[in-house]
Structure formats: C-alpha cells, structure tokens
PDB file of N, CA and C in Angstrom:
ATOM      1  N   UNK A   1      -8.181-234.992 -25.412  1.00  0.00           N
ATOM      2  CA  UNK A   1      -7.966-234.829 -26.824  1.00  0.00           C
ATOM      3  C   UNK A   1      -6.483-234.873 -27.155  1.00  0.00           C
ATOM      4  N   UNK A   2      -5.301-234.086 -26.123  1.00  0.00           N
ATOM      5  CA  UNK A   2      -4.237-234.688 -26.612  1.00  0.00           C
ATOM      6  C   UNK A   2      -3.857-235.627 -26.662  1.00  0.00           C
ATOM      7  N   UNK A   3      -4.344-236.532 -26.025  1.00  0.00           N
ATOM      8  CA  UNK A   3      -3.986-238.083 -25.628  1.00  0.00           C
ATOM      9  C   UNK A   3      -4.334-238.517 -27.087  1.00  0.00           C
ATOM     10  N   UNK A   4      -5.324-238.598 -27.524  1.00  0.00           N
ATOM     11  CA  UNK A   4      -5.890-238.669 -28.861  1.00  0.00           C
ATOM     12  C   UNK A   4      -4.865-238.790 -29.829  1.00  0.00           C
ATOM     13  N   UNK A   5      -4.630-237.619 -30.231  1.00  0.00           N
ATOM     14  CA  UNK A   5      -3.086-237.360 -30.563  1.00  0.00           C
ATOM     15  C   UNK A   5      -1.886-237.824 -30.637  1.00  0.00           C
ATOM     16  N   UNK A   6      -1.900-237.984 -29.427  1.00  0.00           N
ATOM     17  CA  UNK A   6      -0.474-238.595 -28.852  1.00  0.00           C
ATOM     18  C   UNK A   6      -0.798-240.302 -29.590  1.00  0.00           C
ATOM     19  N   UNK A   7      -1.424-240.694 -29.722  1.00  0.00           N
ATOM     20  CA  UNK A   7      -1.750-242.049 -30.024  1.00  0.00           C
ATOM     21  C   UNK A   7      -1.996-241.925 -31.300  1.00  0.00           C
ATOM     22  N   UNK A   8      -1.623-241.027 -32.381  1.00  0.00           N
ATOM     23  CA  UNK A   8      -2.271-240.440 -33.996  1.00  0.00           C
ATOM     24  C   UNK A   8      -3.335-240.907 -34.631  1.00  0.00           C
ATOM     25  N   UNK A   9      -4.279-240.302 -33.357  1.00  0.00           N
ATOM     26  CA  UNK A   9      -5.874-240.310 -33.669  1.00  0.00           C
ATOM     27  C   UNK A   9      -6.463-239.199 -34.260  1.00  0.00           C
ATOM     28  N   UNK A  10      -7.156-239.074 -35.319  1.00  0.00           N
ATOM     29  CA  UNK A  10      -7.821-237.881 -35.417  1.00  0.00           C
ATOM     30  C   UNK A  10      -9.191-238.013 -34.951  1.00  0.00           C
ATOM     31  N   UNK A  11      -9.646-236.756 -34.213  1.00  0.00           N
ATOM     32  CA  UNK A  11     -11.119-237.038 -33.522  1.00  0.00           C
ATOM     33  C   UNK A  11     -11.771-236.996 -34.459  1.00  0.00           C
ATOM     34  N   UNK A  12     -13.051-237.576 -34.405  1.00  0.00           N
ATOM     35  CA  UNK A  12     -14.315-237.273 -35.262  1.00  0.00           C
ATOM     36  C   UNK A  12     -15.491-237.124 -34.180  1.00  0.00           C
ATOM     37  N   UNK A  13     -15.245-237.348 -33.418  1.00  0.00           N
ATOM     38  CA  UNK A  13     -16.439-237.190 -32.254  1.00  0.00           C
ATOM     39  C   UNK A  13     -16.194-236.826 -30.688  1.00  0.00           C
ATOM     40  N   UNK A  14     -16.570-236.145 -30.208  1.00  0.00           N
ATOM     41  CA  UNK A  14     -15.956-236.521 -28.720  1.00  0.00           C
ATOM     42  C   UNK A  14     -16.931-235.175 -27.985  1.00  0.00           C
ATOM     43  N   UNK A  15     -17.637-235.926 -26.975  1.00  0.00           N
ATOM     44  CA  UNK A  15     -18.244-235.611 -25.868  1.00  0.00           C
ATOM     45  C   UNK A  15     -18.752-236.048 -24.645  1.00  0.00           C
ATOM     46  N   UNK A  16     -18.935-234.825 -23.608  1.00  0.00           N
ATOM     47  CA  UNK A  16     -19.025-235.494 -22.050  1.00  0.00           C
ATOM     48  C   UNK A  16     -20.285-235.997 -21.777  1.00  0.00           C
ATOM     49  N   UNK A  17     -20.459-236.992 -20.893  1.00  0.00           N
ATOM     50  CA  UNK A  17     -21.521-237.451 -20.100  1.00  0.00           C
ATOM     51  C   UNK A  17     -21.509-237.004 -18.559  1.00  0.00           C
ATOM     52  N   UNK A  18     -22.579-237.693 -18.565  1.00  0.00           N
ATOM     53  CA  UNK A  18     -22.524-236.960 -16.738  1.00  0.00           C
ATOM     54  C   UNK A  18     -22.238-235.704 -16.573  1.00  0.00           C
ATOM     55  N   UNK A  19     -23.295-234.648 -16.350  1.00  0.00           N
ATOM     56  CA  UNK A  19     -22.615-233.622 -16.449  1.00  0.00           C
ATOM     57  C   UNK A  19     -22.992-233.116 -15.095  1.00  0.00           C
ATOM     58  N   UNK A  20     -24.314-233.822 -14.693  1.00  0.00           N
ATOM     59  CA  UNK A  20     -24.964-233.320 -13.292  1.00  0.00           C
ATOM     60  C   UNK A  20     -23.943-234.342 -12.115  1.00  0.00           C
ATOM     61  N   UNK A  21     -23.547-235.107 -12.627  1.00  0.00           N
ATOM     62  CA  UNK A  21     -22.019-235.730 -11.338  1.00  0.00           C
ATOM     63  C   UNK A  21     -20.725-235.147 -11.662  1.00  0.00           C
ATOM     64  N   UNK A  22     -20.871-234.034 -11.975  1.00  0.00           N
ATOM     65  CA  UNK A  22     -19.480-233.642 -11.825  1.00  0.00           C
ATOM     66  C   UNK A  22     -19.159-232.952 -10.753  1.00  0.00           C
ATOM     67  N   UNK A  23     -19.708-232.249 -10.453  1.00  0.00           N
ATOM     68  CA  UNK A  23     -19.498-231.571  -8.919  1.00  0.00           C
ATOM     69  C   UNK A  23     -19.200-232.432  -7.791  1.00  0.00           C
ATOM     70  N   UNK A  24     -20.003-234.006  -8.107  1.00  0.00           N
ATOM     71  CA  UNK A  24     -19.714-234.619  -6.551  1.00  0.00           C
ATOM     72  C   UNK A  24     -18.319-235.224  -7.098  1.00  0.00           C
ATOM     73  N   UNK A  25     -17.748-235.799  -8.280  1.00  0.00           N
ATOM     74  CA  UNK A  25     -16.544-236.330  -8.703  1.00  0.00           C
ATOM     75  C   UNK A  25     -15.369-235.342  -8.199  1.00  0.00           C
ATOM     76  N   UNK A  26     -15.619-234.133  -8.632  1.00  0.00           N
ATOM     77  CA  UNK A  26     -14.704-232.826  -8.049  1.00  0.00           C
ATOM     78  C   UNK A  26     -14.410-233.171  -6.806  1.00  0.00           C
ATOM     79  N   UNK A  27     -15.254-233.240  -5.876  1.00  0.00           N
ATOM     80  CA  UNK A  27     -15.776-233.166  -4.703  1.00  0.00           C
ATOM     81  C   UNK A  27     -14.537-234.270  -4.320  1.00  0.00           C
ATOM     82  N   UNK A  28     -14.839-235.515  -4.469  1.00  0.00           N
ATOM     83  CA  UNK A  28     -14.640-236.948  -4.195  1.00  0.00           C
ATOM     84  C   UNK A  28     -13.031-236.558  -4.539  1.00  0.00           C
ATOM     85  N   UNK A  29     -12.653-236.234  -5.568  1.00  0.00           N
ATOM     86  CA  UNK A  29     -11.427-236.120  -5.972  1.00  0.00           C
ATOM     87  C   UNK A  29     -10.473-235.227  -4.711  1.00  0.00           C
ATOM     88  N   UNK A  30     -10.907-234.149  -4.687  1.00  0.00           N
ATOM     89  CA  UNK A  30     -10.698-233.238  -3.315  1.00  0.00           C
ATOM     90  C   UNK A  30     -10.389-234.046  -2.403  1.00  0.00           C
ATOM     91  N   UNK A  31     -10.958-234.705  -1.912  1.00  0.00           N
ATOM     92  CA  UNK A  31     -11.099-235.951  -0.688  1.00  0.00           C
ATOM     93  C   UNK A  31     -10.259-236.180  -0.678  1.00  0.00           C
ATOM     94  N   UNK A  32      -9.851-237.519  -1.752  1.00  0.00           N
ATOM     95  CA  UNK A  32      -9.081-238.482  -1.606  1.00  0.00           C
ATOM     96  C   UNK A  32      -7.681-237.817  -2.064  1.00  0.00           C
ATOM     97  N   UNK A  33      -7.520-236.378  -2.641  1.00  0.00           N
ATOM     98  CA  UNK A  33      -6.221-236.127  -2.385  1.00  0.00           C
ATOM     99  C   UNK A  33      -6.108-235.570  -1.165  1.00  0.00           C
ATOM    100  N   UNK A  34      -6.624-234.839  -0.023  1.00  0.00           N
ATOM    101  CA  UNK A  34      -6.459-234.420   0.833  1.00  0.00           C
ATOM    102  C   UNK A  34      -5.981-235.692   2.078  1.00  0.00           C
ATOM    103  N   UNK A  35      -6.904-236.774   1.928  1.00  0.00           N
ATOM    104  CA  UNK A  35      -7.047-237.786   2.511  1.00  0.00           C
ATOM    105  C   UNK A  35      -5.730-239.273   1.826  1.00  0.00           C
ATOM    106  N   UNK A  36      -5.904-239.472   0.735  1.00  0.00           N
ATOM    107  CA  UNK A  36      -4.607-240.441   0.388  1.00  0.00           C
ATOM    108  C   UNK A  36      -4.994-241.669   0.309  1.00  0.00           C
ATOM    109  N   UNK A  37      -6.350-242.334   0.156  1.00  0.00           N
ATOM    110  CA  UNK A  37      -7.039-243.133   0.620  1.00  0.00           C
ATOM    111  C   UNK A  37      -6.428-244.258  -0.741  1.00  0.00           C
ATOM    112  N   UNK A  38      -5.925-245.729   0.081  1.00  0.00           N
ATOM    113  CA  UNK A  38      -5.847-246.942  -1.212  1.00  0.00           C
ATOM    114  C   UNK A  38      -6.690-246.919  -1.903  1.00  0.00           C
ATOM    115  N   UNK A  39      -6.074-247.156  -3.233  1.00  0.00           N
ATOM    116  CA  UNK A  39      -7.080-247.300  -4.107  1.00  0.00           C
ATOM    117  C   UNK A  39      -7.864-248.169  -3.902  1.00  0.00           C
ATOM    118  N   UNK A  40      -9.657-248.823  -4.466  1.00  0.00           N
ATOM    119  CA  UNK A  40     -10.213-249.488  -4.137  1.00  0.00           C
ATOM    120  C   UNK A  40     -11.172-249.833  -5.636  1.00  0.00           C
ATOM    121  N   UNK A  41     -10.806-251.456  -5.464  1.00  0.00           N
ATOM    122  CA  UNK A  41     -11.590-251.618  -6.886  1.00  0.00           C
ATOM    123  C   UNK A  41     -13.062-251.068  -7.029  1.00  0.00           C
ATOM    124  N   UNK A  42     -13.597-251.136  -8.510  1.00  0.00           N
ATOM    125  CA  UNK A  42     -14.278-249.931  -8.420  1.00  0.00           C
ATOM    126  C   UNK A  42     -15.506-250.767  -8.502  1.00  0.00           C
ATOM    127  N   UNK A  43     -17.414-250.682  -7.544  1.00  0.00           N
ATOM    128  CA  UNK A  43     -18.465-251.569  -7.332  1.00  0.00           C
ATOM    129  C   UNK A  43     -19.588-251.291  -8.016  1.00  0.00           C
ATOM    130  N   UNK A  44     -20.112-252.094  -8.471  1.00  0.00           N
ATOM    131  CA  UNK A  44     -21.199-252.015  -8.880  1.00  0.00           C
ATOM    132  C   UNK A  44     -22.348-251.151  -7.945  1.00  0.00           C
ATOM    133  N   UNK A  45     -22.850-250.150  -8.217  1.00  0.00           N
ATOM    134  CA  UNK A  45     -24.492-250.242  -7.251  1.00  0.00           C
ATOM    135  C   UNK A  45     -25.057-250.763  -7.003  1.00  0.00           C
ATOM    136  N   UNK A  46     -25.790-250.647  -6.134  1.00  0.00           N
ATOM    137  CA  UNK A  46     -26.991-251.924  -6.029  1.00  0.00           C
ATOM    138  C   UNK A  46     -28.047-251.714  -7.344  1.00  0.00           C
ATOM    139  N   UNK A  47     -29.354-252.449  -8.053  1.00  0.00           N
ATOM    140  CA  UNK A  47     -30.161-252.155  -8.516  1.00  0.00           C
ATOM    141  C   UNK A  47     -30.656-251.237  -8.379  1.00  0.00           C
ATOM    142  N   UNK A  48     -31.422-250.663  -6.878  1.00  0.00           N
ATOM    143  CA  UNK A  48     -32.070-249.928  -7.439  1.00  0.00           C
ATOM    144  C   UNK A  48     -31.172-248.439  -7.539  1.00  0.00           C
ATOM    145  N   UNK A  49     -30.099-248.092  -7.029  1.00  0.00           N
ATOM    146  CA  UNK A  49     -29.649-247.396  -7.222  1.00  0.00           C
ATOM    147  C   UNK A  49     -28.978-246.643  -8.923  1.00  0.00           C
ATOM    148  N   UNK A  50     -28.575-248.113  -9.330  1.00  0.00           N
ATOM    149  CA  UNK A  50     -27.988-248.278 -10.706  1.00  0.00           C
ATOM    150  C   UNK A  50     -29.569-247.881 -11.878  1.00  0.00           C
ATOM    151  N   UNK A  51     -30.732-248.056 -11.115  1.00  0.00           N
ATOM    152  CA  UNK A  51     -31.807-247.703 -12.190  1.00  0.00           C
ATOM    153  C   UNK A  51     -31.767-246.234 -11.684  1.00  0.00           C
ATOM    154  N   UNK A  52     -31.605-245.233 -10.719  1.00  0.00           N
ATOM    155  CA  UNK A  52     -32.028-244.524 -10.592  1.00  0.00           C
ATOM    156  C   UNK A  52     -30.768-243.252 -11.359  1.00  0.00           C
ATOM    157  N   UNK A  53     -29.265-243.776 -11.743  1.00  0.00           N
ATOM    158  CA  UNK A  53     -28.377-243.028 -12.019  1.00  0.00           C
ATOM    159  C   UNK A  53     -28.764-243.137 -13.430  1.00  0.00           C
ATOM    160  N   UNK A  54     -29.394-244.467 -13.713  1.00  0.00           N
ATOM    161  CA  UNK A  54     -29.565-244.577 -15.053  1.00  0.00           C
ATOM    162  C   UNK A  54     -30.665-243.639 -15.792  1.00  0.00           C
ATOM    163  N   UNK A  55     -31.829-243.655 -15.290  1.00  0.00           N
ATOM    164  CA  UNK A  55     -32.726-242.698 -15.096  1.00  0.00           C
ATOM    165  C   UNK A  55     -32.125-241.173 -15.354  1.00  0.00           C
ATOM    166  N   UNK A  56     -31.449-240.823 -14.593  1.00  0.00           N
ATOM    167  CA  UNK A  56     -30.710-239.495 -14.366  1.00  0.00           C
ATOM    168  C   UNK A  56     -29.997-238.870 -15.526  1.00  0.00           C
ATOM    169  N   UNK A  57     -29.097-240.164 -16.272  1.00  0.00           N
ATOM    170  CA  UNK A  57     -28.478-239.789 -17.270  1.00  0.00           C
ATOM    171  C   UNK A  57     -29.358-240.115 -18.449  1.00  0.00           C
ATOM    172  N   UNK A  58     -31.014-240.302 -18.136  1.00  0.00           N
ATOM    173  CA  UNK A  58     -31.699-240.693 -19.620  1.00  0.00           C
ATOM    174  C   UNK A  58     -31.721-238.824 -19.701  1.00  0.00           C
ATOM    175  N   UNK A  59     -32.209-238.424 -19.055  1.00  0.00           N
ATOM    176  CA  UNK A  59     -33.385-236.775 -18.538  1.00  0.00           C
ATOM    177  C   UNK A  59     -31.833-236.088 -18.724  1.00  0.00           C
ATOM    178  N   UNK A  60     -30.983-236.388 -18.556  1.00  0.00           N
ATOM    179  CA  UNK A  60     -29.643-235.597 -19.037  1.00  0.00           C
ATOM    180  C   UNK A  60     -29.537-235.191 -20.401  1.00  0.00           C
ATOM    181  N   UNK A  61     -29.746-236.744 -21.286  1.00  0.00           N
ATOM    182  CA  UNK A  61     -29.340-236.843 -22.010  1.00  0.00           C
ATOM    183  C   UNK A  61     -30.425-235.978 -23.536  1.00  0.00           C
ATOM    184  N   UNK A  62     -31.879-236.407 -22.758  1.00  0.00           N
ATOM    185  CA  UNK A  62     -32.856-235.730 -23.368  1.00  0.00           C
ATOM    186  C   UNK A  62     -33.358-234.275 -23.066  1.00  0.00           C
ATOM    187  N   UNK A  63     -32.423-233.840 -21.902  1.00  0.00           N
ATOM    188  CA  UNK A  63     -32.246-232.245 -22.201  1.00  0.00           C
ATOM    189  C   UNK A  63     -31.510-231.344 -22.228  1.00  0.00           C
ATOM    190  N   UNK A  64     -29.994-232.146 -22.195  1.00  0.00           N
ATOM    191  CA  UNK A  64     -28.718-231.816 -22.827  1.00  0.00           C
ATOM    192  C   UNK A  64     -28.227-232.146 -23.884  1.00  0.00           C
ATOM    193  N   UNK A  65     -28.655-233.261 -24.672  1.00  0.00           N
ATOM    194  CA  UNK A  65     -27.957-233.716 -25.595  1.00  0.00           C
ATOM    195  C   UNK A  65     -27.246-233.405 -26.697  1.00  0.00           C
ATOM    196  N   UNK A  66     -28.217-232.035 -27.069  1.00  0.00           N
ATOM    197  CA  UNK A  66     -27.784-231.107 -27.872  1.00  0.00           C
ATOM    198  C   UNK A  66     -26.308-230.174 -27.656  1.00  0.00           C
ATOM    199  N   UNK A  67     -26.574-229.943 -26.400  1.00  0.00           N
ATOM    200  CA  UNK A  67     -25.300-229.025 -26.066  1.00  0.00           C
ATOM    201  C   UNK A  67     -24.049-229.433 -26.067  1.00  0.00           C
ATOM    202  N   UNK A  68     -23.191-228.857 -26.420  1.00  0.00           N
ATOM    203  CA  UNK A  68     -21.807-228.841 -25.936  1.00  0.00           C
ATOM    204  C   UNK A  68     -21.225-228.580 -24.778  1.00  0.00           C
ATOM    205  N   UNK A  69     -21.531-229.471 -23.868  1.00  0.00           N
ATOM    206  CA  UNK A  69     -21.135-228.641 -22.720  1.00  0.00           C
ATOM    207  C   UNK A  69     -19.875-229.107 -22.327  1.00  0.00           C
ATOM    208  N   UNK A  70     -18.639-228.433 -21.882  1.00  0.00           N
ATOM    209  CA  UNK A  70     -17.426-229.026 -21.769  1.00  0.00           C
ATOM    210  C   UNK A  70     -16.473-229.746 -20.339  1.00  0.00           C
ATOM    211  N   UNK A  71     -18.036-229.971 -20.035  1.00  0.00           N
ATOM    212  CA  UNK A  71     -17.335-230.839 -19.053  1.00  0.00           C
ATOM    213  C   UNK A  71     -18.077-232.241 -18.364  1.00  0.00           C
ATOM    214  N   UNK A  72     -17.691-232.978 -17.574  1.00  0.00           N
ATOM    215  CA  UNK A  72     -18.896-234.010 -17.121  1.00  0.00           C
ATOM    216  C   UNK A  72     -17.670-235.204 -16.854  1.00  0.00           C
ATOM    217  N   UNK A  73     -18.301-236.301 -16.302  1.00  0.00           N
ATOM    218  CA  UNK A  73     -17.219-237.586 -15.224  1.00  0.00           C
ATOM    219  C   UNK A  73     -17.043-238.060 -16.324  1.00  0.00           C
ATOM    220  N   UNK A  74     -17.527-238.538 -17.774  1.00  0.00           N
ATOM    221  CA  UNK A  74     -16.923-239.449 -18.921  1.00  0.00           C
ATOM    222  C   UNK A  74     -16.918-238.679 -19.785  1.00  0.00           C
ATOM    223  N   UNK A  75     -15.951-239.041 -20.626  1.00  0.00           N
ATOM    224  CA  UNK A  75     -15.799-238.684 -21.802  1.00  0.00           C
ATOM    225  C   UNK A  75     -15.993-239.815 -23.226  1.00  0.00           C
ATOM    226  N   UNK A  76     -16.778-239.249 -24.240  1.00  0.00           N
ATOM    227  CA  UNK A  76     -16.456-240.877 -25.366  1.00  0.00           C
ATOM    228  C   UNK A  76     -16.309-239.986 -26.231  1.00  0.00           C
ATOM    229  N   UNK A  77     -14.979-240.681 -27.126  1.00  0.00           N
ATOM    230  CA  UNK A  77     -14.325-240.224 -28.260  1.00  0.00           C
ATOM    231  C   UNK A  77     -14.304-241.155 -29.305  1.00  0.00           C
ATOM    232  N   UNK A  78     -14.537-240.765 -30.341  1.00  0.00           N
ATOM    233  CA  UNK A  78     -14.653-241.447 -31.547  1.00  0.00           C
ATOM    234  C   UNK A  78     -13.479-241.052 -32.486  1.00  0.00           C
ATOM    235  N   UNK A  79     -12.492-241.973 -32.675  1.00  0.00           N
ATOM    236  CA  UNK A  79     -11.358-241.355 -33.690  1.00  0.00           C
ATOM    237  C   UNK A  79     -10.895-242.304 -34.252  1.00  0.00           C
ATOM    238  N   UNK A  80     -10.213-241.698 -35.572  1.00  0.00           N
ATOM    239  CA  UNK A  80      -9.916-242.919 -36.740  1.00  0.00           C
ATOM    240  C   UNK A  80      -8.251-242.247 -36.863  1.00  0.00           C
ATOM    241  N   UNK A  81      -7.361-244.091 -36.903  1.00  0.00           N
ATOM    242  CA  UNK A  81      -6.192-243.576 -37.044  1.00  0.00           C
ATOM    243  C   UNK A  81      -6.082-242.439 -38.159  1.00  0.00           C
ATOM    244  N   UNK A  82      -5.022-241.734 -37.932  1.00  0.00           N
ATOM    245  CA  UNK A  82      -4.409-240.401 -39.489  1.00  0.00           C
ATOM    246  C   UNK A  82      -3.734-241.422 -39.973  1.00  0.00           C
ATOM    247  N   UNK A  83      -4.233-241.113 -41.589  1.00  0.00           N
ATOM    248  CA  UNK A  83      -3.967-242.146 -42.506  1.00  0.00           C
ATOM    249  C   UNK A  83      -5.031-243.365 -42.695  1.00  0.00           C
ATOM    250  N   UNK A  84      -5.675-243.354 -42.166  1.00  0.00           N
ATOM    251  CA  UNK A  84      -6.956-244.123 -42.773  1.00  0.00           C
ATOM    252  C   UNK A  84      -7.900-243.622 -43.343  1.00  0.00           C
TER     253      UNK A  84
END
C-alpha cells in the first residue's frame, strides 16, 4: 500500500489471494535466503498440477472471500491516480 502511494495512487480496493500458500512461500523464502540460490525464471506447472492449485484457490475463494484476511502470496490492488 505504500508503494501505492509512492506512485500517487489512491486505493479503492486491495486484497490477498492465496492464503493457504503462504506458509510454504514463507518457507521457500527462508530457503533461498539461507541458501542464495540464482535466480530462476519463473515455470509454468504441469496441467494437472495447475488444475489442482486452481481448484484450491476456487474452495479458497468460496470460503474466504468474504474475509479480510491480511495476508496471502498475491496481492491485487485497484487504484485510481489522486486527482482523477
């Protein structure tokens, strides 16, 4: 949200996804600072994997959706320059 800001956005929307991968992102993050690992462009899943995350974040979405919960691997923000 400061970034937001910093760019003289005012929010009108903004919330997390993924909220059940955040622990392994934590996780992963841990790693690769402990570890130092090159960066590596970032891959597609395979199918069936990519249906099954997809899946994951439908049942997320239809029994979190409501909540505010303040945290999760994405974020989407909706903001209109100040002054428009």
């Amino acid at each position: 949200l400061a970034l937001a800001a910093r760019a003289n956005l005012r929010v009108e929307y903004a919330r997390y996804f993924f909220h059940w991968m955040y622990p392994a992102k934590l996780a992963q993050r841990a790693m690769e600072r402990i570890t130092h690992p090159a960066p590596r462009p970032p891959r597609v899943p395979a199918p069936w994997i990519n249906r099954s995350l997809y899946a994951l974040s439908v049942l997320e979405q239809r029994a979190l959706g409501a909540l505010p919960i303040p945290f999760g691997s994405s974020l989407l923000l909706v903001g209109r320059r100040v002054g428009d």
